[in-house]
PDB file of N, CA and C in Angstrom:
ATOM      1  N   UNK A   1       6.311   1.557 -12.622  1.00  0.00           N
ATOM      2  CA  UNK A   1       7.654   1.707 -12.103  1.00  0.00           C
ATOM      3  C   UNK A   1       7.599   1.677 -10.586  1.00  0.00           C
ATOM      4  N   UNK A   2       8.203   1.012 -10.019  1.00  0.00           N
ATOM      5  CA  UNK A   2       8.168   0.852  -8.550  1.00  0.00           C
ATOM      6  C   UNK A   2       9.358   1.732  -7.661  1.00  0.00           C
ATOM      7  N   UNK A   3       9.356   1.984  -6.651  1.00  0.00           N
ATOM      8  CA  UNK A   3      10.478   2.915  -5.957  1.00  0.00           C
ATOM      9  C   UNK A   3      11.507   2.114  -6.173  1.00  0.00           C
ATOM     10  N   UNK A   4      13.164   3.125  -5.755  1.00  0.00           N
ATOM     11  CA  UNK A   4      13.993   2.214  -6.087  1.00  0.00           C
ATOM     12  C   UNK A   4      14.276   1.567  -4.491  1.00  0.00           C
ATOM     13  N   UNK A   5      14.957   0.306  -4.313  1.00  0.00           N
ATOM     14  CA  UNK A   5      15.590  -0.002  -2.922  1.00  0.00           C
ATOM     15  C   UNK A   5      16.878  -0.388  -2.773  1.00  0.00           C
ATOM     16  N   UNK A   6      18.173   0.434  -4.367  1.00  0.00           N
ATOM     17  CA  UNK A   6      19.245  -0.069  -3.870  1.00  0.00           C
ATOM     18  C   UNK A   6      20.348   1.118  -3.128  1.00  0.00           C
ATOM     19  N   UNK A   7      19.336   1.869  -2.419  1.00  0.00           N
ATOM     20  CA  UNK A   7      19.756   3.066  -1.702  1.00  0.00           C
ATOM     21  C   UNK A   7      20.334   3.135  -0.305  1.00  0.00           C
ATOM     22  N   UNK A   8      20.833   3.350   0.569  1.00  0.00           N
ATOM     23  CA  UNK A   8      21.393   3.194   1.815  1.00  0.00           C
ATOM     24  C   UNK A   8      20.311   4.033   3.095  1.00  0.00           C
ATOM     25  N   UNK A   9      20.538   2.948   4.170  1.00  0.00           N
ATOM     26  CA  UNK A   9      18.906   3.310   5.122  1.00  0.00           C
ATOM     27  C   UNK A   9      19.229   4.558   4.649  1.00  0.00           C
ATOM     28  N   UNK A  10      20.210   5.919   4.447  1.00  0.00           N
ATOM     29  CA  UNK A  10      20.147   7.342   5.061  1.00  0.00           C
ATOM     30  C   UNK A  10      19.549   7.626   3.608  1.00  0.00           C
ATOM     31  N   UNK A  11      18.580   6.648   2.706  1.00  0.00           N
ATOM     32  CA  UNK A  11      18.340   7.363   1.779  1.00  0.00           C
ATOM     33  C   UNK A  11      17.553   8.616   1.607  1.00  0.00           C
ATOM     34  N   UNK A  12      17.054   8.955   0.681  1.00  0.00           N
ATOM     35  CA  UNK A  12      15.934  10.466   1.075  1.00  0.00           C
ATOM     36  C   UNK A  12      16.021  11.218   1.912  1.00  0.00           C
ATOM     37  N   UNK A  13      17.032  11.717   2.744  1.00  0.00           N
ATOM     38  CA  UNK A  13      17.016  12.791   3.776  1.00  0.00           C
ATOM     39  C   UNK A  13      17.020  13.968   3.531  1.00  0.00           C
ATOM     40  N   UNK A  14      17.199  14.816   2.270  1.00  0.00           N
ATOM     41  CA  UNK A  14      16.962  15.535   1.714  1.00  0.00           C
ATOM     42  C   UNK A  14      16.124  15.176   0.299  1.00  0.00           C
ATOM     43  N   UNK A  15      15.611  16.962  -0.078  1.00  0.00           N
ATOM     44  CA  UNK A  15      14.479  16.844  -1.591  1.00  0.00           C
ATOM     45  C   UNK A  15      15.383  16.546  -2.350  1.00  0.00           C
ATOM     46  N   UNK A  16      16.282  16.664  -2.981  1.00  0.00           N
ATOM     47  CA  UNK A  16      16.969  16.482  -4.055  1.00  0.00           C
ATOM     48  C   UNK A  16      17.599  14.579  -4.103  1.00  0.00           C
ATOM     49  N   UNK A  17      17.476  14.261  -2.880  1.00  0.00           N
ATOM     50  CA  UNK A  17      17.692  12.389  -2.396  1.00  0.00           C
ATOM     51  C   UNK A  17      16.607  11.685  -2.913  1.00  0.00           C
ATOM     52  N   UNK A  18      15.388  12.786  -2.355  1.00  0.00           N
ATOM     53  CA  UNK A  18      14.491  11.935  -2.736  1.00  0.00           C
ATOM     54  C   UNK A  18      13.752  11.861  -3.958  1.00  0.00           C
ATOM     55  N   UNK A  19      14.259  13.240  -4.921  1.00  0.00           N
ATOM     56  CA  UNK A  19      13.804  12.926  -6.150  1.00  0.00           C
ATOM     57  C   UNK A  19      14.745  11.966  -6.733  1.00  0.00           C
ATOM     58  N   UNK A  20      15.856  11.936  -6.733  1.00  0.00           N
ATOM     59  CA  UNK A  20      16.855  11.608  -7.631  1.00  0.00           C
ATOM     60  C   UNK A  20      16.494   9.961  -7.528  1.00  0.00           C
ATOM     61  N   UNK A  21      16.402   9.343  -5.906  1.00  0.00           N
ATOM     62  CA  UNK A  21      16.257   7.873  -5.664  1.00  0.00           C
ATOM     63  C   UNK A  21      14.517   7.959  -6.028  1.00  0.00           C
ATOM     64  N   UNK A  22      13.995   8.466  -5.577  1.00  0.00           N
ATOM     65  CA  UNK A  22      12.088   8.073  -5.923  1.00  0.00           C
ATOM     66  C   UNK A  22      11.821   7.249  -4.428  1.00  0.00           C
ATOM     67  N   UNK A  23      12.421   7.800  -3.565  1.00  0.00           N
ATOM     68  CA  UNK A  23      12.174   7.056  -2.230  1.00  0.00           C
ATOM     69  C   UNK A  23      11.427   8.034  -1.509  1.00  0.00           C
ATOM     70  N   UNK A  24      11.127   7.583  -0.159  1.00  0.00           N
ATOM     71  CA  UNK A  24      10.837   8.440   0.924  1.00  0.00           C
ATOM     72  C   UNK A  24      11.371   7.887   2.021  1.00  0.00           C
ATOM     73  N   UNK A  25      11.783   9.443   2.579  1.00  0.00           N
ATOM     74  CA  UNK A  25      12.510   9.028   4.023  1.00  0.00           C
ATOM     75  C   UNK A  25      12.135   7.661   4.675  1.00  0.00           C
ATOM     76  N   UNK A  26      13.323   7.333   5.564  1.00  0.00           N
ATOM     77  CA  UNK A  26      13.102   6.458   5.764  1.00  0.00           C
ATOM     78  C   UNK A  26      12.632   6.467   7.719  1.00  0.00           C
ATOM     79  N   UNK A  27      13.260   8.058   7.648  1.00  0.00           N
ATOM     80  CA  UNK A  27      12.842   8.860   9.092  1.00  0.00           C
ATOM     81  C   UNK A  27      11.522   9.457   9.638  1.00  0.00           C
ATOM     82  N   UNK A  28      10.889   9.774   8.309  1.00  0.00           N
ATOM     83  CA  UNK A  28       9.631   9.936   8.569  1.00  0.00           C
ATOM     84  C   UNK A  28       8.572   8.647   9.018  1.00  0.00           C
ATOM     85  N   UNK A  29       8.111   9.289  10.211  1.00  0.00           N
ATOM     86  CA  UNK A  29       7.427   8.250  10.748  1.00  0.00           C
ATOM     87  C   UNK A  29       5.576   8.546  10.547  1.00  0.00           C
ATOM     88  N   UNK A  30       5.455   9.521   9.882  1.00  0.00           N
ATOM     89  CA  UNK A  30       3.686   9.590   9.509  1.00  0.00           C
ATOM     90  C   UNK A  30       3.778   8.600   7.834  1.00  0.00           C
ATOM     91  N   UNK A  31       2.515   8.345   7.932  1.00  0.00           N
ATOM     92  CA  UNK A  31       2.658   8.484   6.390  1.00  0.00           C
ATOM     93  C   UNK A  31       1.896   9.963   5.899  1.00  0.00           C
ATOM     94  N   UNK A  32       2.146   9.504   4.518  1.00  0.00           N
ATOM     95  CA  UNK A  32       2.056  10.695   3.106  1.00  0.00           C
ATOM     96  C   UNK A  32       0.604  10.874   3.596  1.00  0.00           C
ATOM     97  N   UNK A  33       0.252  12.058   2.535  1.00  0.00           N
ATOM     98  CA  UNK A  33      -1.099  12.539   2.455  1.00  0.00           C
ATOM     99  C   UNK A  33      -1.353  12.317   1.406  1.00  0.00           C
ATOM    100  N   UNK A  34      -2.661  12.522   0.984  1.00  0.00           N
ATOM    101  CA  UNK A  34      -3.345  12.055  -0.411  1.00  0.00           C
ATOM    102  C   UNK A  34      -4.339  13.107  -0.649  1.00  0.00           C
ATOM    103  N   UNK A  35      -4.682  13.389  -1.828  1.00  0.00           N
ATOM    104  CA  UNK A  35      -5.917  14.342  -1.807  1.00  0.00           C
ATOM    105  C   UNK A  35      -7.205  13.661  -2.622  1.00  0.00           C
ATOM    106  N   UNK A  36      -7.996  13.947  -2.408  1.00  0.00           N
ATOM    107  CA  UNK A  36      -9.451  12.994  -3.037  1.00  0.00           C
ATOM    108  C   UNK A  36      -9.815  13.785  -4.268  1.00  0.00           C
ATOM    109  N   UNK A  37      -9.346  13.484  -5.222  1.00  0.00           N
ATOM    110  CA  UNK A  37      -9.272  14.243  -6.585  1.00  0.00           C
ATOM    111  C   UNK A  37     -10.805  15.110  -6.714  1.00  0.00           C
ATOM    112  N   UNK A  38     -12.348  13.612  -6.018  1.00  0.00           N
ATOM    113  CA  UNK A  38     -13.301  13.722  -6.373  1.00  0.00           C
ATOM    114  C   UNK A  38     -14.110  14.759  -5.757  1.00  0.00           C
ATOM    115  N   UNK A  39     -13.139  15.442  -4.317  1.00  0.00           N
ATOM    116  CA  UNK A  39     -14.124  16.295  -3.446  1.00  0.00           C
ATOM    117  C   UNK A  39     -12.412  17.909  -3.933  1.00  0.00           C
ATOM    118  N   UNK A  40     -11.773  17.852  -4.592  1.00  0.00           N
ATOM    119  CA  UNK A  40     -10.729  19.008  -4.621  1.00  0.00           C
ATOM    120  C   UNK A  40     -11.817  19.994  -5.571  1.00  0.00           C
ATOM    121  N   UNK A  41     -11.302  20.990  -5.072  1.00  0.00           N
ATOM    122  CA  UNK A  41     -11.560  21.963  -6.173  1.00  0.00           C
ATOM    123  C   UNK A  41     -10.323  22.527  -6.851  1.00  0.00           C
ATOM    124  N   UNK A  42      -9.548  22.358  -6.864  1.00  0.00           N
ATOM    125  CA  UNK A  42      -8.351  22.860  -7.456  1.00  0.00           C
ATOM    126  C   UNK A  42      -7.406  23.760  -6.924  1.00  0.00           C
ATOM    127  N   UNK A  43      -7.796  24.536  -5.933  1.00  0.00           N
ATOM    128  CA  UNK A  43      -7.360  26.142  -5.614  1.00  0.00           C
ATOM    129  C   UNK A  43      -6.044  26.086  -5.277  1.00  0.00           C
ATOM    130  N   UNK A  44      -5.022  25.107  -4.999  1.00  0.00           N
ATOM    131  CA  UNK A  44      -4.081  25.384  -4.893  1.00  0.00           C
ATOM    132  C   UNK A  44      -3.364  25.454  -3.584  1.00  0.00           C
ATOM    133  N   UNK A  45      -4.427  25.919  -2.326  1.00  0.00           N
ATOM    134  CA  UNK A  45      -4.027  26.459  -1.475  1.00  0.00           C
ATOM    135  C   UNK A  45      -3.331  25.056  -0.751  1.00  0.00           C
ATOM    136  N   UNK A  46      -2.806  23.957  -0.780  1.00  0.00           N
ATOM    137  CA  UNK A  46      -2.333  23.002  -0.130  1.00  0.00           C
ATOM    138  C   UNK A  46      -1.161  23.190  -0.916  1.00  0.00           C
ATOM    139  N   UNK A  47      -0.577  23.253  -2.550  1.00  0.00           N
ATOM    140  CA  UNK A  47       0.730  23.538  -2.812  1.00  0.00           C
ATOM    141  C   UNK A  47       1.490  24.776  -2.697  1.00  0.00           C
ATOM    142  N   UNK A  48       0.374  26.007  -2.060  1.00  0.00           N
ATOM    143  CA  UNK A  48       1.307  27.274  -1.770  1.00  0.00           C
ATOM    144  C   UNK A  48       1.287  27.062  -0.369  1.00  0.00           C
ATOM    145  N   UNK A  49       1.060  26.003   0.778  1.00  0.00           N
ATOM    146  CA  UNK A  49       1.377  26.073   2.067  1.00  0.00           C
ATOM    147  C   UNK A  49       2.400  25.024   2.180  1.00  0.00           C
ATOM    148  N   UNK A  50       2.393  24.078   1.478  1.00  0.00           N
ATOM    149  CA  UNK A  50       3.693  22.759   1.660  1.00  0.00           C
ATOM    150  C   UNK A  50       4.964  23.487   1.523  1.00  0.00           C
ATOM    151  N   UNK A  51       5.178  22.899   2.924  1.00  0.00           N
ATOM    152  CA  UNK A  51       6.868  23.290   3.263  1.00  0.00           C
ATOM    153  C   UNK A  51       7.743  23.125   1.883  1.00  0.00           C
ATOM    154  N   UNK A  52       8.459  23.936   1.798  1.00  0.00           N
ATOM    155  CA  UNK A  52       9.671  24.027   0.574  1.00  0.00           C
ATOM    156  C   UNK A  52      10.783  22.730   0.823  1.00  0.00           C
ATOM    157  N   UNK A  53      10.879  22.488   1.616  1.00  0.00           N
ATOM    158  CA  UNK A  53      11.824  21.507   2.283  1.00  0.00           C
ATOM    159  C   UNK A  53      10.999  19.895   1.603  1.00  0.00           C
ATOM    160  N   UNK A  54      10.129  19.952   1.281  1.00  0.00           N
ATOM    161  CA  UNK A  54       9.251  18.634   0.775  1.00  0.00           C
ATOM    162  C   UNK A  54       8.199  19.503  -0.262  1.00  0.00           C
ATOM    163  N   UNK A  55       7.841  20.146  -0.911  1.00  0.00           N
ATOM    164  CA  UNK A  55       7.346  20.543  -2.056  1.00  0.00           C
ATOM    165  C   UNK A  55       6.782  19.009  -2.659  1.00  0.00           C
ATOM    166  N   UNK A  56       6.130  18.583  -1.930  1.00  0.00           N
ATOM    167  CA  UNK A  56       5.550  17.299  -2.551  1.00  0.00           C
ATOM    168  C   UNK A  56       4.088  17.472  -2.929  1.00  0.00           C
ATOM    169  N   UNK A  57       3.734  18.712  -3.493  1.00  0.00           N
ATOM    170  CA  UNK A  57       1.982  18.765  -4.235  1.00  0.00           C
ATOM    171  C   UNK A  57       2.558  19.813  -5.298  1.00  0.00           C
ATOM    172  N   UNK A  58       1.704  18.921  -6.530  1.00  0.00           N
ATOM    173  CA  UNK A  58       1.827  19.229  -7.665  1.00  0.00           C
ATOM    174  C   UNK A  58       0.756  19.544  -8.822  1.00  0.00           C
ATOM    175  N   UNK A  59       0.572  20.516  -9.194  1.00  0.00           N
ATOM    176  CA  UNK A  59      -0.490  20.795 -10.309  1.00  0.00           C
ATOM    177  C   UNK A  59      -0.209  20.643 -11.651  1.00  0.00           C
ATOM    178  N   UNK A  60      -1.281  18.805 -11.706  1.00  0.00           N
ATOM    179  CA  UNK A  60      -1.465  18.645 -13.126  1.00  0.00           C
ATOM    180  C   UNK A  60      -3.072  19.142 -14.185  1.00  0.00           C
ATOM    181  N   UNK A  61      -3.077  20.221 -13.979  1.00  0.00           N
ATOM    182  CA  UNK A  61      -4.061  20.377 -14.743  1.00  0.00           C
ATOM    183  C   UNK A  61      -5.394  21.154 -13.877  1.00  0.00           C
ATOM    184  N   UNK A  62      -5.929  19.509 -14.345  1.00  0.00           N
ATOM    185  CA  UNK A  62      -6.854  19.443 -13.432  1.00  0.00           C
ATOM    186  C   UNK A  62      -7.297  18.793 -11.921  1.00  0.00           C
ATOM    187  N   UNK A  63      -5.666  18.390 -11.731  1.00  0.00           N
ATOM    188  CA  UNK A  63      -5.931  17.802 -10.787  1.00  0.00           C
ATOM    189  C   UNK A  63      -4.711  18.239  -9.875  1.00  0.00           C
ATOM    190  N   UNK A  64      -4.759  18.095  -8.427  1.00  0.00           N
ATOM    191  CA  UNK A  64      -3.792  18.593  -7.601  1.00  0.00           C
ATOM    192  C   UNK A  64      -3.351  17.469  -7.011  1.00  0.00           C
ATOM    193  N   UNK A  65      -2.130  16.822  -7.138  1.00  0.00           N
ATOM    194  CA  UNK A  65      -1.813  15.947  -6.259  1.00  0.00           C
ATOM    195  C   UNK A  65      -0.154  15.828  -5.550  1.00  0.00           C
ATOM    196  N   UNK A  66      -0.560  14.946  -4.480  1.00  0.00           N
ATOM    197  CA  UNK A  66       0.636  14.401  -3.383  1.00  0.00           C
ATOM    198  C   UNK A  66       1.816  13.602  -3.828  1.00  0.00           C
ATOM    199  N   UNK A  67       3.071  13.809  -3.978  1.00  0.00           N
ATOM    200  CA  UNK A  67       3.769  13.014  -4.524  1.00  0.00           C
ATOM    201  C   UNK A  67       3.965  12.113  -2.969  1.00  0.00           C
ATOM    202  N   UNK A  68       4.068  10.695  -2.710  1.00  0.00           N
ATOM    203  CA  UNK A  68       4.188   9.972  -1.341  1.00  0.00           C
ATOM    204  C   UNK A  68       5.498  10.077  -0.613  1.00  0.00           C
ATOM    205  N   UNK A  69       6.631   9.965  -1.777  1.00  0.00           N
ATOM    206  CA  UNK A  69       7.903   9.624  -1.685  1.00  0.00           C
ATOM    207  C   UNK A  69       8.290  11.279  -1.415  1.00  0.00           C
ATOM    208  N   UNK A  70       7.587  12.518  -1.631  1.00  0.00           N
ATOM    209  CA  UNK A  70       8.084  13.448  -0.894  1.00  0.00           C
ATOM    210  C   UNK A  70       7.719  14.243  -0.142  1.00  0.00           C
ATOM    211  N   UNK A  71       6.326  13.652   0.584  1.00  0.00           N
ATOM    212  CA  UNK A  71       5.389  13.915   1.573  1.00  0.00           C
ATOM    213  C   UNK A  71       5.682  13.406   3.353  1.00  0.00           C
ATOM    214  N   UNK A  72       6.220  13.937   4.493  1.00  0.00           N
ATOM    215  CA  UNK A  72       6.168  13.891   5.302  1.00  0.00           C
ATOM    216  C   UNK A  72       5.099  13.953   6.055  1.00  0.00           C
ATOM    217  N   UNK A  73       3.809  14.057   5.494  1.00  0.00           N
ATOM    218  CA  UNK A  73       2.596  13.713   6.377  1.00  0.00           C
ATOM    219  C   UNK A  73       2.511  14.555   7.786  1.00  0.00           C
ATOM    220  N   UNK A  74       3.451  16.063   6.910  1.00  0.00           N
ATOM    221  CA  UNK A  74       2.880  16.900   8.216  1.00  0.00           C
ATOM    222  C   UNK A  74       1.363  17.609   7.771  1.00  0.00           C
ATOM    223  N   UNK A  75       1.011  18.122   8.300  1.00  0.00           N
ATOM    224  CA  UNK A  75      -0.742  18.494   8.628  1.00  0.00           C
ATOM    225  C   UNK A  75      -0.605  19.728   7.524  1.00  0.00           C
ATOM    226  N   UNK A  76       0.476  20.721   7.213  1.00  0.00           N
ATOM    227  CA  UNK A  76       0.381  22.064   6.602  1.00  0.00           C
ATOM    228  C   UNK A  76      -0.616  22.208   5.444  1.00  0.00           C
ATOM    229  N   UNK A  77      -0.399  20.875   4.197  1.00  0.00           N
ATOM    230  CA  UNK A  77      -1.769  21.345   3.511  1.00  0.00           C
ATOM    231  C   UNK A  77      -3.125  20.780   3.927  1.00  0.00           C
ATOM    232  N   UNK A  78      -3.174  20.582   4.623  1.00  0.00           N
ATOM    233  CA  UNK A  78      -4.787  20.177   5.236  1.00  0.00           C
ATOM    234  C   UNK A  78      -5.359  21.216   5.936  1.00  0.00           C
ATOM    235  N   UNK A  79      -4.970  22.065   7.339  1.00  0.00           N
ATOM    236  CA  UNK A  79      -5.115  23.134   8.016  1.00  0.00           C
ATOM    237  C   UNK A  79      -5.779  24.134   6.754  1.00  0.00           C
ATOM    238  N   UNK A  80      -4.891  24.521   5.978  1.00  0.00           N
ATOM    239  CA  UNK A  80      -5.555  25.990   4.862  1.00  0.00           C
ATOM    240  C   UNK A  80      -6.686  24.879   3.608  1.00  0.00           C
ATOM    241  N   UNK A  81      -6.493  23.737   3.568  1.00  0.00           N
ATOM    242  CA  UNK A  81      -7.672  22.971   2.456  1.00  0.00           C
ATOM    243  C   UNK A  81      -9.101  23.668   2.875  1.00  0.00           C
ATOM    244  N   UNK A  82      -9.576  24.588   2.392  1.00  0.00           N
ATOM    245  CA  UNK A  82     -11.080  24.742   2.842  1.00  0.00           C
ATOM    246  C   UNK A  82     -12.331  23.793   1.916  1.00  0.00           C
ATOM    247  N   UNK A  83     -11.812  22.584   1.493  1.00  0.00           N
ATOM    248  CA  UNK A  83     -12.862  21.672   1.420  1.00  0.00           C
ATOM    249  C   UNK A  83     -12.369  20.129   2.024  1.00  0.00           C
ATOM    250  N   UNK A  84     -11.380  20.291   3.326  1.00  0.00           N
ATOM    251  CA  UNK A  84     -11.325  19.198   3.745  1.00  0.00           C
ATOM    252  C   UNK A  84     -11.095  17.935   2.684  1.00  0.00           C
ATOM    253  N   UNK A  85     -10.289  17.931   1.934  1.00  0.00           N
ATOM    254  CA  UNK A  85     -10.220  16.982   1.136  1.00  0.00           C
ATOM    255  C   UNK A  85      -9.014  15.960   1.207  1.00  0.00           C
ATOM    256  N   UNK A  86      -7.800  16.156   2.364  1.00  0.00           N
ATOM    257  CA  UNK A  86      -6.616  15.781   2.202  1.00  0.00           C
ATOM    258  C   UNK A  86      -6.414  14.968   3.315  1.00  0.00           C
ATOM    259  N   UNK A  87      -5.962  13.483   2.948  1.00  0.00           N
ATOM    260  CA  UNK A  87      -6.278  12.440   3.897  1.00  0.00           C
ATOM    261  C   UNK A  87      -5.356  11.892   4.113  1.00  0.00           C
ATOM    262  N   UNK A  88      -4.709  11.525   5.461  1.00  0.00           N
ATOM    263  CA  UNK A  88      -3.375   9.938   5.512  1.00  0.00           C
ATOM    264  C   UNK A  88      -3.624   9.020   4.768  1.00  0.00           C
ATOM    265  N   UNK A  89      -2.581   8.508   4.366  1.00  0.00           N
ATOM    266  CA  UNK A  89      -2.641   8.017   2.985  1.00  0.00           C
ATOM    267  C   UNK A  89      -2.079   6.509   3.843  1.00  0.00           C
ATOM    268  N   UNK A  90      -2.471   5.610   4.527  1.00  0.00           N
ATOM    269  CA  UNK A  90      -2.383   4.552   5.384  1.00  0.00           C
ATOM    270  C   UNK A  90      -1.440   3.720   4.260  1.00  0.00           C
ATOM    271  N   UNK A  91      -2.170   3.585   3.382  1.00  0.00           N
ATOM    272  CA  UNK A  91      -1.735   2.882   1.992  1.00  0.00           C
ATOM    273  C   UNK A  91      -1.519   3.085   0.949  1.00  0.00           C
ATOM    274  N   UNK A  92      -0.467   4.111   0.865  1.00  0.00           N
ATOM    275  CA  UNK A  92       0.341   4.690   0.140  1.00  0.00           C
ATOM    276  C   UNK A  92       0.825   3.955  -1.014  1.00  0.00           C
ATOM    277  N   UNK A  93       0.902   3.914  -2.353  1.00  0.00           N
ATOM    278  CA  UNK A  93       2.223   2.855  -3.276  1.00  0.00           C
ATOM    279  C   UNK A  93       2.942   3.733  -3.897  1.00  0.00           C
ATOM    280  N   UNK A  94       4.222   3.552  -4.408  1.00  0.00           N
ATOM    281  CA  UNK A  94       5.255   4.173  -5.120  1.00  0.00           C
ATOM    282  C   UNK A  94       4.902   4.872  -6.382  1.00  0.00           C
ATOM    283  N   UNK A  95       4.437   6.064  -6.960  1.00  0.00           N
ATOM    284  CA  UNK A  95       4.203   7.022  -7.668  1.00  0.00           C
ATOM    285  C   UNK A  95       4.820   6.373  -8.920  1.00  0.00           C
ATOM    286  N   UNK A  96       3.848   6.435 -10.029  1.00  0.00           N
ATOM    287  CA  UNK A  96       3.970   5.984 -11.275  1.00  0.00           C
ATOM    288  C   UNK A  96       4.924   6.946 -12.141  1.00  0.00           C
ATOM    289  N   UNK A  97       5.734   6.151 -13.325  1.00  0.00           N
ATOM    290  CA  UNK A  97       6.560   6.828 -13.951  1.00  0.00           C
ATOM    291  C   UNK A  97       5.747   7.817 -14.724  1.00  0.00           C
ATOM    292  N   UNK A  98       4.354   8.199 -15.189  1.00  0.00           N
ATOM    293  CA  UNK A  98       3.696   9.632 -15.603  1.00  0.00           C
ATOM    294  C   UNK A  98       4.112  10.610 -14.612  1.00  0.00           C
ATOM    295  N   UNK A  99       3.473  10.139 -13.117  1.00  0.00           N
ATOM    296  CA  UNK A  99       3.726  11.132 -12.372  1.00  0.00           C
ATOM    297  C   UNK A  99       5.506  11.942 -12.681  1.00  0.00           C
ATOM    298  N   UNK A 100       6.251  11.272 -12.195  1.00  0.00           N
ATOM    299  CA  UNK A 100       7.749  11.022 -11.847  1.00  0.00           C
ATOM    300  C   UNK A 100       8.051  12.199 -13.207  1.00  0.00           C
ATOM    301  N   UNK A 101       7.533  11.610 -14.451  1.00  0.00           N
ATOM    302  CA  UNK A 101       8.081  12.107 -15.147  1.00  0.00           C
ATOM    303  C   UNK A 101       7.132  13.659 -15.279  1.00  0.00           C
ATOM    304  N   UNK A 102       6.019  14.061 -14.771  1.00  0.00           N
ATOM    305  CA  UNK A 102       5.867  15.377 -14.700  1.00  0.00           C
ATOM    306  C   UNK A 102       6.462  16.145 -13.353  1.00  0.00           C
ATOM    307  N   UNK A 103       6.762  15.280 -12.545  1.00  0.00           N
ATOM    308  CA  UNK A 103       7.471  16.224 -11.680  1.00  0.00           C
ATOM    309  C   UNK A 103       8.728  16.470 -12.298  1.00  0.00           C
ATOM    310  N   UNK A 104       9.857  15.298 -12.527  1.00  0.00           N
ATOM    311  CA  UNK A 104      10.863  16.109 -13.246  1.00  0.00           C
ATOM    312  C   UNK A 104      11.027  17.563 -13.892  1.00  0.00           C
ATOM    313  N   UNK A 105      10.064  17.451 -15.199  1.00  0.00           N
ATOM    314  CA  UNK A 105       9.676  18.644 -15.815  1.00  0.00           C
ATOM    315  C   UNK A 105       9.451  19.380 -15.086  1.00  0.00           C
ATOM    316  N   UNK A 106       8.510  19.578 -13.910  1.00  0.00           N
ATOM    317  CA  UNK A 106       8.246  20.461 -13.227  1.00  0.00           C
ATOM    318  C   UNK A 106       9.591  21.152 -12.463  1.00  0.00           C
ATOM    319  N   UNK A 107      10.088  20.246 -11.742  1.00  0.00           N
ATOM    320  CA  UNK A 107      11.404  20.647 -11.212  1.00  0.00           C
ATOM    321  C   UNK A 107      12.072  21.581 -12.132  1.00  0.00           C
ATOM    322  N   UNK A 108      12.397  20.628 -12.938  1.00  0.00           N
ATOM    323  CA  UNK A 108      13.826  21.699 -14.048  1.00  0.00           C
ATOM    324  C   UNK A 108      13.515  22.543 -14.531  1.00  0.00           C
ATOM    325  N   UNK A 109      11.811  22.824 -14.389  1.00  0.00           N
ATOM    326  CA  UNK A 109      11.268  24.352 -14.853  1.00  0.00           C
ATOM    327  C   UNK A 109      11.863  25.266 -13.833  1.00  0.00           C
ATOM    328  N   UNK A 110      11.937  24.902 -12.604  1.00  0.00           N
ATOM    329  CA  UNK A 110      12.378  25.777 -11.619  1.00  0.00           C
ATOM    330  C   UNK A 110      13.314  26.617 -11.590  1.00  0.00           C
TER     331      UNK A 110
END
């Protein structure tokens, strides 16, 4: 599933824009972060420091990851990562409908 693009430039300016479209700002000028599944240990500590305003890291399991489309590529979960694992994501692609569809769930658990 690819992002959508029949959204207006002011798409994603808020979390709830950008879940609903599957975009990312179009204001943010970093890119996303990524985490290296192969060096994480799990602990969490990058989704209890991500700003609430972009809540873009998510725990599936066993794995902790970056949603792109709601990642502003500020530094907050990298600073507390104590295994250095969380990287600019230069080359970012549009988050697959598995993902999409466990964040949903995740959301409406909220």
């Amino acid at each position: 599933m690819s992002a959508k693009t029949d959204f207006p430039a002011t798409a994603g300016t808020t979390r709830p824009e950008r879940l609903d479209g599957q975009v990312r700002s179009e204001s943010w000028r970093k890119p996303p972060r990524r985490i290296e599944a192969s060096e994480c240990i799990t602990c969490d500590m990058c989704l209890r420091h991500c700003p609430p305003e972009f809540n873009a890291i998510f725990d599936r399991g066993l794995d902790v990851v970056i949603v792109p489309e709601l990642c502003s590529g500020c530094p907050s979960c990298v600073v507390v990562c104590p295994m250095d694992c969380i990287y600019v994501d230069e080359e970012w692609k549009p988050t697959g409908h598995d993902l999409w569809s466990h964040v949903n769930l995740t959301v409406g658990a909220l």
